[in-house]
C-alpha atoms as a PDB file:
ATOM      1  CA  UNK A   1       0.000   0.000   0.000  1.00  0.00           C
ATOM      2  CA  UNK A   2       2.947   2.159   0.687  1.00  0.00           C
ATOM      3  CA  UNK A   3       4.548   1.673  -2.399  1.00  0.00           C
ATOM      4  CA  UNK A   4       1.135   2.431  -4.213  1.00  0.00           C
ATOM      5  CA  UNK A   5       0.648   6.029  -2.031  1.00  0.00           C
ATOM      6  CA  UNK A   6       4.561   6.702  -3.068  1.00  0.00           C
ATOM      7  CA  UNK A   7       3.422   5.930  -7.134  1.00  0.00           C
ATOM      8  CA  UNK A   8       0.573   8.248  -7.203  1.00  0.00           C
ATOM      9  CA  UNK A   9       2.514  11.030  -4.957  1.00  0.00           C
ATOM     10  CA  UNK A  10       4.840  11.109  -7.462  1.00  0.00           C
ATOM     11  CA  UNK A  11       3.091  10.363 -10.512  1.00  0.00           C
ATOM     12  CA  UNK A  12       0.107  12.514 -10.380  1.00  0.00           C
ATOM     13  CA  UNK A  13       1.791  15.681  -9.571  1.00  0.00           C
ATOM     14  CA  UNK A  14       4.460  15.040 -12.581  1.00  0.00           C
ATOM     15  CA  UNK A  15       1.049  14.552 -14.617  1.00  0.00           C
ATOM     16  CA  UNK A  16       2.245  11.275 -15.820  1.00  0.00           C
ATOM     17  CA  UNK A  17      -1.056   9.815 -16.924  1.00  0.00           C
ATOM     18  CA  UNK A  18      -2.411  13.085 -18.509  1.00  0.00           C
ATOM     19  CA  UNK A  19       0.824  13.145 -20.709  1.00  0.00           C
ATOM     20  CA  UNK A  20       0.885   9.442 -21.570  1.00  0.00           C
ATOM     21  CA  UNK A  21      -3.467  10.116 -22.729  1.00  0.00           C
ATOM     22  CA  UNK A  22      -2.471  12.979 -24.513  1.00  0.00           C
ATOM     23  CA  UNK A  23       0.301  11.687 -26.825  1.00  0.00           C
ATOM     24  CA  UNK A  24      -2.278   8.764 -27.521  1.00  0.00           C
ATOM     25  CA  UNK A  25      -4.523  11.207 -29.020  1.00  0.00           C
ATOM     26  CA  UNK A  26      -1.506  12.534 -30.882  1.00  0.00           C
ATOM     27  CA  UNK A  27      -0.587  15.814 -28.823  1.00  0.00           C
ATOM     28  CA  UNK A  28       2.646  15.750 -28.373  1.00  0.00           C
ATOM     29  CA  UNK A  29       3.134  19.116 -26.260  1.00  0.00           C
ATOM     30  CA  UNK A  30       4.974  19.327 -23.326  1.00  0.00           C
ATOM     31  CA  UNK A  31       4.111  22.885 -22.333  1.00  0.00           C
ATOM     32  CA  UNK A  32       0.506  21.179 -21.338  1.00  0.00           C
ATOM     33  CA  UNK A  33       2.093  19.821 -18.337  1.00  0.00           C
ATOM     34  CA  UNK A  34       2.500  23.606 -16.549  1.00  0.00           C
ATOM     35  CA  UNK A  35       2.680  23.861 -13.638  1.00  0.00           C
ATOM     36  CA  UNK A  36       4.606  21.238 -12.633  1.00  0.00           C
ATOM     37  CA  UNK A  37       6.999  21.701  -9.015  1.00  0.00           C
ATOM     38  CA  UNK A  38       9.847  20.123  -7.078  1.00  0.00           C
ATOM     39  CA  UNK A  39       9.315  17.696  -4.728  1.00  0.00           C
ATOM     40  CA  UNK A  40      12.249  19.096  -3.189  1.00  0.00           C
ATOM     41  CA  UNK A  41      10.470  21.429  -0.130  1.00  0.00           C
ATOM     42  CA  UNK A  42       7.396  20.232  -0.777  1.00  0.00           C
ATOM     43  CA  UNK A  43       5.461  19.595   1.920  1.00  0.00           C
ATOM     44  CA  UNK A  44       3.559  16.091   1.955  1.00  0.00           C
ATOM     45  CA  UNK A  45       0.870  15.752   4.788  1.00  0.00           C
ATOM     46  CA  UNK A  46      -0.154  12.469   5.875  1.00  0.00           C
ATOM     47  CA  UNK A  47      -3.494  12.017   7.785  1.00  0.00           C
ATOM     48  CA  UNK A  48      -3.581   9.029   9.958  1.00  0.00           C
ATOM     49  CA  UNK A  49      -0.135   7.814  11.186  1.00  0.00           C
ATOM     50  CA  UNK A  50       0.041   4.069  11.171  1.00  0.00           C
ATOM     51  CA  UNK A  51       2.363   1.145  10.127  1.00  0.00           C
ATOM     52  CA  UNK A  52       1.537   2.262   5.963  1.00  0.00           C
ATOM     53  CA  UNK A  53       2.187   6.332   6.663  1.00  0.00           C
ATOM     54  CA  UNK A  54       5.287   5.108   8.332  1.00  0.00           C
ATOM     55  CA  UNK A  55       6.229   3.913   5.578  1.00  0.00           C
ATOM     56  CA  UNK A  56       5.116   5.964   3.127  1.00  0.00           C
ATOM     57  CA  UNK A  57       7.666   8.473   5.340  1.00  0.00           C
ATOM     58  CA  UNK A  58      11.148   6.646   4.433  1.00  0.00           C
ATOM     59  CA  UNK A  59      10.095   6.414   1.033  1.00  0.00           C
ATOM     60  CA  UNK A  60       9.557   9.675   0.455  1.00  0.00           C
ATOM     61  CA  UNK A  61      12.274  11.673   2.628  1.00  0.00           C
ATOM     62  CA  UNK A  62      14.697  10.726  -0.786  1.00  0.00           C
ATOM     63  CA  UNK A  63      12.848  13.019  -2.493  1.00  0.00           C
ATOM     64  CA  UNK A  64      13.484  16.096  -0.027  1.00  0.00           C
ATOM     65  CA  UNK A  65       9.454  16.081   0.913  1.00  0.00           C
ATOM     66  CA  UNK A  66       9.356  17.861   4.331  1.00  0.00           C
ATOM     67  CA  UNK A  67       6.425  15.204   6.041  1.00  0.00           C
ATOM     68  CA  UNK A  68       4.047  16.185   8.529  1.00  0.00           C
ATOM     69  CA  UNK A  69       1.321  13.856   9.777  1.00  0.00           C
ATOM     70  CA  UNK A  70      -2.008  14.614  11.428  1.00  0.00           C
ATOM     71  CA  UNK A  71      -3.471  11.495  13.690  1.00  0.00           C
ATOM     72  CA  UNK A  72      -5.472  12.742  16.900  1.00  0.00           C
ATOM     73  CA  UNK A  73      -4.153   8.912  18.544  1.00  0.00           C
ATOM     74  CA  UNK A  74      -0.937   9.186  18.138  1.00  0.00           C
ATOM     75  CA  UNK A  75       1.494  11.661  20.535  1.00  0.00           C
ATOM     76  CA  UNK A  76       4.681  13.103  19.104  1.00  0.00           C
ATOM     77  CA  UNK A  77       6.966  11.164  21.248  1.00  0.00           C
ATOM     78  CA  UNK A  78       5.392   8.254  19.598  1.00  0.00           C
ATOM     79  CA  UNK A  79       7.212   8.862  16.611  1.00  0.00           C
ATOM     80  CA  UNK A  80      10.486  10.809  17.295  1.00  0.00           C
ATOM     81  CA  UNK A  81      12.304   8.249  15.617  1.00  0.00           C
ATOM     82  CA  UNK A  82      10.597   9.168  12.153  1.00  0.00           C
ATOM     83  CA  UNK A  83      11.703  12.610  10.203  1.00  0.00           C
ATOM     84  CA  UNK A  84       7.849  13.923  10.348  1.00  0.00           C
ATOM     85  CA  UNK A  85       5.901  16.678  12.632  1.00  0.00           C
ATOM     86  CA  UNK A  86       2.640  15.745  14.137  1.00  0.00           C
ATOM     87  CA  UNK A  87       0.151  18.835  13.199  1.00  0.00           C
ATOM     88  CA  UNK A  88      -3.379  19.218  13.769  1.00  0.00           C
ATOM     89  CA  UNK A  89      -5.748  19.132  10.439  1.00  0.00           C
ATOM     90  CA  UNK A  90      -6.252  22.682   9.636  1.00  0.00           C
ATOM     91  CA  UNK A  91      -2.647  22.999   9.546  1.00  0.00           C
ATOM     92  CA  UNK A  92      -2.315  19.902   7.252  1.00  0.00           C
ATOM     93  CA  UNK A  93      -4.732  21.053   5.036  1.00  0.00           C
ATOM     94  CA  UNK A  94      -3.367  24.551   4.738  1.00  0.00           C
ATOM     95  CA  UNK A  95       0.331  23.881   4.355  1.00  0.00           C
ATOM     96  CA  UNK A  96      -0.103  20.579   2.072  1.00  0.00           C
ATOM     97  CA  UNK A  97       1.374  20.029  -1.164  1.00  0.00           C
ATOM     98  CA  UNK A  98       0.235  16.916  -1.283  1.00  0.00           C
ATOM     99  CA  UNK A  99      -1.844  14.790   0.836  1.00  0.00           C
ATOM    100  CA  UNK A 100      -2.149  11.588   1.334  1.00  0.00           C
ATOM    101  CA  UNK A 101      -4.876   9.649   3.280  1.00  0.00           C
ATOM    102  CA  UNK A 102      -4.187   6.134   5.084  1.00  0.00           C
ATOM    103  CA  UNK A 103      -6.800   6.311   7.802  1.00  0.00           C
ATOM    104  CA  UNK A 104      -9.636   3.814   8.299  1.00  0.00           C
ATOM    105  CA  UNK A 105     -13.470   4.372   7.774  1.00  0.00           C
ATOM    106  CA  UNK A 106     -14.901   4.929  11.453  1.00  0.00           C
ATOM    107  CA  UNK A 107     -17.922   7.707  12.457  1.00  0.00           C
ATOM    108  CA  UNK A 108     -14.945  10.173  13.115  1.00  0.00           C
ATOM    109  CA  UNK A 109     -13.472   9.979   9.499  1.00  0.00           C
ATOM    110  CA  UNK A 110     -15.894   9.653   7.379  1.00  0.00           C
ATOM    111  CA  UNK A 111     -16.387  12.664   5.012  1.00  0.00           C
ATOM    112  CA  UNK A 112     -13.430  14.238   6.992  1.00  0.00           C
ATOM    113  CA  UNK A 113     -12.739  15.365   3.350  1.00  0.00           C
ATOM    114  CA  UNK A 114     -15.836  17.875   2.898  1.00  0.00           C
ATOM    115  CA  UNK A 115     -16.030  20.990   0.884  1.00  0.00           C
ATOM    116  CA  UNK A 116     -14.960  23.245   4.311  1.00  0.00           C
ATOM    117  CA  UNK A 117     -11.822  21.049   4.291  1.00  0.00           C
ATOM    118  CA  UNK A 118     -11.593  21.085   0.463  1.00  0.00           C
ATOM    119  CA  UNK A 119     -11.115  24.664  -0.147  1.00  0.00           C
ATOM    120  CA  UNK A 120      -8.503  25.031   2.971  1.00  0.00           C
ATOM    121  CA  UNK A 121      -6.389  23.082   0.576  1.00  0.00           C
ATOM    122  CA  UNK A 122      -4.160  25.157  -1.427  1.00  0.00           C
ATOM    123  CA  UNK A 123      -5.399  25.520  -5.276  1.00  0.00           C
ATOM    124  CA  UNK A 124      -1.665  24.062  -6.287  1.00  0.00           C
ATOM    125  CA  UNK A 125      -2.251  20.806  -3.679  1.00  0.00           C
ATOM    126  CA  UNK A 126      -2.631  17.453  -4.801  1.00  0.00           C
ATOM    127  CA  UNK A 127      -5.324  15.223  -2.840  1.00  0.00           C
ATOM    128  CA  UNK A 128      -4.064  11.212  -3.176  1.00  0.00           C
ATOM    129  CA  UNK A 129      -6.813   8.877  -1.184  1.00  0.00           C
ATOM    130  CA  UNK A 130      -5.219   4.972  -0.346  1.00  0.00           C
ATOM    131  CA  UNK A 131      -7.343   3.985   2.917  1.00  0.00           C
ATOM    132  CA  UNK A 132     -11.248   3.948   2.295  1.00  0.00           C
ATOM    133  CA  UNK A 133     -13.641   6.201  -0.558  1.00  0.00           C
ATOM    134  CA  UNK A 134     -15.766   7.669   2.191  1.00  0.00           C
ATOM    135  CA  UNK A 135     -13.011   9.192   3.782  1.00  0.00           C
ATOM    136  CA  UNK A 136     -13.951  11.980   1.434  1.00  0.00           C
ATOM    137  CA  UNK A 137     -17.290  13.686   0.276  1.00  0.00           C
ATOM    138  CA  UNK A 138     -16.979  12.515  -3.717  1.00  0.00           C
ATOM    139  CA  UNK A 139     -19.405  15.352  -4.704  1.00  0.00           C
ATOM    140  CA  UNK A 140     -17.044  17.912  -2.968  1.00  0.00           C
ATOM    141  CA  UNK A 141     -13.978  16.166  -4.262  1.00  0.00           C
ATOM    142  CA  UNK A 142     -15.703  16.149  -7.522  1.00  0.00           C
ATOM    143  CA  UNK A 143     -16.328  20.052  -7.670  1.00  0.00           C
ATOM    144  CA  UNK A 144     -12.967  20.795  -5.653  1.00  0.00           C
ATOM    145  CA  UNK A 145     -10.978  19.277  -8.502  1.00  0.00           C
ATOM    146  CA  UNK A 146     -13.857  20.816 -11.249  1.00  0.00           C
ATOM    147  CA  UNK A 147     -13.674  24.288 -10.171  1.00  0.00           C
ATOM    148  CA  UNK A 148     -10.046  24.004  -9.293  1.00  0.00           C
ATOM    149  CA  UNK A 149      -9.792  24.416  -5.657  1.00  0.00           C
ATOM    150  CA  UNK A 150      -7.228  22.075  -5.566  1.00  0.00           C
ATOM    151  CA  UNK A 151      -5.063  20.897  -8.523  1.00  0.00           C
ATOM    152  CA  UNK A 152      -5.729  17.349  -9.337  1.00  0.00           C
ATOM    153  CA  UNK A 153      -5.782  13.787  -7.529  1.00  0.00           C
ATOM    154  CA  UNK A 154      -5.217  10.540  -7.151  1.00  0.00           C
ATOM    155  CA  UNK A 155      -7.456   7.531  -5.796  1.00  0.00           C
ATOM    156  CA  UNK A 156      -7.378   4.197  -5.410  1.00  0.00           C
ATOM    157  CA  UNK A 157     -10.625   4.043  -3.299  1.00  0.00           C
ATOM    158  CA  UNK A 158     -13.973   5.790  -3.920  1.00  0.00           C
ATOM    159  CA  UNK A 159     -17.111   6.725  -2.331  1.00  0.00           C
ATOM    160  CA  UNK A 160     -18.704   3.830  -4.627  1.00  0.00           C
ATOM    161  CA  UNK A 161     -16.793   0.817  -6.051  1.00  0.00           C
ATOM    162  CA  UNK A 162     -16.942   0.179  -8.804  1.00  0.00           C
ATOM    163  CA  UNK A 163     -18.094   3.886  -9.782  1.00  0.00           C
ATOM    164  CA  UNK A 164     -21.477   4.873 -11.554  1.00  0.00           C
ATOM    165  CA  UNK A 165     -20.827   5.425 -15.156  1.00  0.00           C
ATOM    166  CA  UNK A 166     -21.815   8.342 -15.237  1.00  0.00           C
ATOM    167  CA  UNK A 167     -20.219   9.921 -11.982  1.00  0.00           C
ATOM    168  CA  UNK A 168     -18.896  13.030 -13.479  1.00  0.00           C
ATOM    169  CA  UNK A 169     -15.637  12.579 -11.423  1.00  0.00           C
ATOM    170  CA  UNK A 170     -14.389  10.059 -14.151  1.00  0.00           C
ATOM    171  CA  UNK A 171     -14.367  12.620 -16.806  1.00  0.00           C
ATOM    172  CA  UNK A 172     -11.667  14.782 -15.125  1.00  0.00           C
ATOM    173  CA  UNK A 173      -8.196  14.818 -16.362  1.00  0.00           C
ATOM    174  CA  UNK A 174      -6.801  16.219 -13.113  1.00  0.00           C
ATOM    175  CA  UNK A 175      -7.509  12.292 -11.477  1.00  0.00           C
ATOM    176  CA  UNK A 176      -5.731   9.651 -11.587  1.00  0.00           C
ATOM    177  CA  UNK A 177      -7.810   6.186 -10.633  1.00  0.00           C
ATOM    178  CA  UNK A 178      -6.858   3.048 -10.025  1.00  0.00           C
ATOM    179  CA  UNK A 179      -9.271   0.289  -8.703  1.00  0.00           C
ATOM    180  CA  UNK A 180      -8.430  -0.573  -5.213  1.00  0.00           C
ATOM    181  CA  UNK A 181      -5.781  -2.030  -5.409  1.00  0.00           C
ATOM    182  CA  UNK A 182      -3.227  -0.660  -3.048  1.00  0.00           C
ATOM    183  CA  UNK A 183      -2.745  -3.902  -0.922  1.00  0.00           C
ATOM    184  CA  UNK A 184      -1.982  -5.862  -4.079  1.00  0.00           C
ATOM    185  CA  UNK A 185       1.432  -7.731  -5.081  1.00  0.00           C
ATOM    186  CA  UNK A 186       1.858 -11.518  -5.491  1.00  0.00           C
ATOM    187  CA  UNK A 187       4.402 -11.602  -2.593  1.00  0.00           C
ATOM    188  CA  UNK A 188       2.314  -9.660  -0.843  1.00  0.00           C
ATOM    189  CA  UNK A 189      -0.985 -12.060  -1.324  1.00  0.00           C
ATOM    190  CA  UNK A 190       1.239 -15.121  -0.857  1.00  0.00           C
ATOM    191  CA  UNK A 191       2.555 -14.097   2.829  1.00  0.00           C
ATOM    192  CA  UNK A 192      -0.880 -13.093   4.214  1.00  0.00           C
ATOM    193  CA  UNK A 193      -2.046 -16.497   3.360  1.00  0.00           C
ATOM    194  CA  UNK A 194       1.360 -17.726   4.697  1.00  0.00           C
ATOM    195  CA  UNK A 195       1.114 -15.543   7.867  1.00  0.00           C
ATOM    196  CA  UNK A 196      -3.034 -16.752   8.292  1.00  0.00           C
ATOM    197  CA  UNK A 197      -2.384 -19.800   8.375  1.00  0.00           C
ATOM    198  CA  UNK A 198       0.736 -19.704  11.115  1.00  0.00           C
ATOM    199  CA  UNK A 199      -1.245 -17.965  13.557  1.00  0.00           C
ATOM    200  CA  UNK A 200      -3.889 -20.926  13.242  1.00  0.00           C
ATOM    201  CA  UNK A 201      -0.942 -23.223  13.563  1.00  0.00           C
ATOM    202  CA  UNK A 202      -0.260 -21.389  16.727  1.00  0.00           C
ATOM    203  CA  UNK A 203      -3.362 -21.114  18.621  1.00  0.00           C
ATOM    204  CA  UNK A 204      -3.772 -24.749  17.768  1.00  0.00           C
ATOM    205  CA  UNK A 205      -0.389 -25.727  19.539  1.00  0.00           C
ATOM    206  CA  UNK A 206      -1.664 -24.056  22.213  1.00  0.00           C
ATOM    207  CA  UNK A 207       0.134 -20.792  21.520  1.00  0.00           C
ATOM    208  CA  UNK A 208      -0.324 -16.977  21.201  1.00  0.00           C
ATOM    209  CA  UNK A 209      -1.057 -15.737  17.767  1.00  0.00           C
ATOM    210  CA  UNK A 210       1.465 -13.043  16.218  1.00  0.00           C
ATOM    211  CA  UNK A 211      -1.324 -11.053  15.117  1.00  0.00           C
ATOM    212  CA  UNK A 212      -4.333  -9.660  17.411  1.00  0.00           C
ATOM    213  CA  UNK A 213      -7.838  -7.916  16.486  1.00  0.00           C
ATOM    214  CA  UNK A 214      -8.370  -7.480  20.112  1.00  0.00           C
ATOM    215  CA  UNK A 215      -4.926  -7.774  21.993  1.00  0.00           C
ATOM    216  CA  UNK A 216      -6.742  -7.341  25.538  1.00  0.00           C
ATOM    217  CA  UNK A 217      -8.379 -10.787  25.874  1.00  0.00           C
ATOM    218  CA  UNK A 218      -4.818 -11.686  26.870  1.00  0.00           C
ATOM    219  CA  UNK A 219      -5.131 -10.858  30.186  1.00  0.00           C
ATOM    220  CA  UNK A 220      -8.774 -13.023  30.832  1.00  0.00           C
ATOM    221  CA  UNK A 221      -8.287 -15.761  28.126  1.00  0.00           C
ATOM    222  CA  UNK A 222      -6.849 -18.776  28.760  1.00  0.00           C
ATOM    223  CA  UNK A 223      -5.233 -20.850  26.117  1.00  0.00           C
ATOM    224  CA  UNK A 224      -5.992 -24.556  25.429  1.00  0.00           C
ATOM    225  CA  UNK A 225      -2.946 -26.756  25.379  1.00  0.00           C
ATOM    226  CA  UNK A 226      -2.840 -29.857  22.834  1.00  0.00           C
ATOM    227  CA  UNK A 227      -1.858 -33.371  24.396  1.00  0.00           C
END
């Protein structure tokens, strides 16, 4: 998923896929890519802070991106150890180049990209979407990118998969889509299945799984050793 997030960071601001559709059609022009900026001093915001955003950080500090992060459950001296600032969301949203969303869809972050959040965005920022559709308001999104309150995007995830034909977002050049596929490699496939099936092996030897949903049962359950 990281690796995905870093692709459309750097693709969709450097107008890759608009490029590649226009020399199809036989424009061959490379003044149509203005504006395009260094990543160098760019600032790339990352809303939710987790295991992919951590990634997403080392990945991108090559590039000279200065990284801040907004995630209301995680403290700063959680993360000293990564080159990143911990800022609250109007201040992400405001000093942005890009952003890049890896939270989860709960009550709290769902639409959390409306049209008030929208048009804090700078009209030169770049809005790239990795975790879940809802996270933003695809009618906003839709007339933020239209109207040009921000300058284009990138999603693997939206409000409806697959989209409605006719969902006006898809005729924007400014997007870049791709269809949910973020998680997606065949290594990648091939160890969760590996990884599943270990922490079955475990519990059934009596063991502790590696990998918890609900970590606190640990302290009340009991495990049941094989004879």
């Amino acid at each position: 998923v990281a690796d995905t997030a870093m692709s459309l960071i750097l693709s969709v601001p450097r107008k890759v896929a608009y490029l590649s559709s226009l020399i199809r059609r036989g424009v061959y022009k490379r003044d149509l890519a203005k504006p395009i900026h260094n990543f160098r001093g760019a600032t790339l915001g990352l809303v939710a802070f987790g295991n992919i955003a951590r990634n997403v950080v080392w990945k991108a500090v090559p590039f000279g991106f200065r990284i801040i992060a907004y995630d209301p459950y995680v403290k700063p001296e959680d993360v000293r150890q990564y080159p990143v600032t911990m800022v609250d969301f109007d201040t992400l949203l405001k000093e942005s180049d890009v952003i890049s969303v890896h939270a989860p869809l709960t009550s709290e972050t769902r639409h959390m990209f409306n049209e008030a959040a929208l048009r804090k965005m700078k009209p030169t920022a770049f809005f790239i979407n990795v975790g879940r559709g809802p996270v933003h308001d695809q009618k906003a999104l839709y007339k933020a990118l239209k109207e040009g309150w921000i300058a284009g995007a990138g999603l693997d995830v939206l409000e409806k998969e697959p989209p409605d034909p006719d969902d006006p977002i898809l005729t924007l050049d400014n997007v870049v889509f791709t269809p949910h596929y973020a998680s997606y490699t065949e290594e990648a496939y091939h160890e969760l299945r590996v990884k599943t099936a270990e922490n079955a092996a475990a519990v059934l030897r009596g063991e502790w799984p590696k990998y918890f949903v609900n970590p606190e049962v640990k302290t009340t359950a009991r495990l049941l050793k094989r004879h």
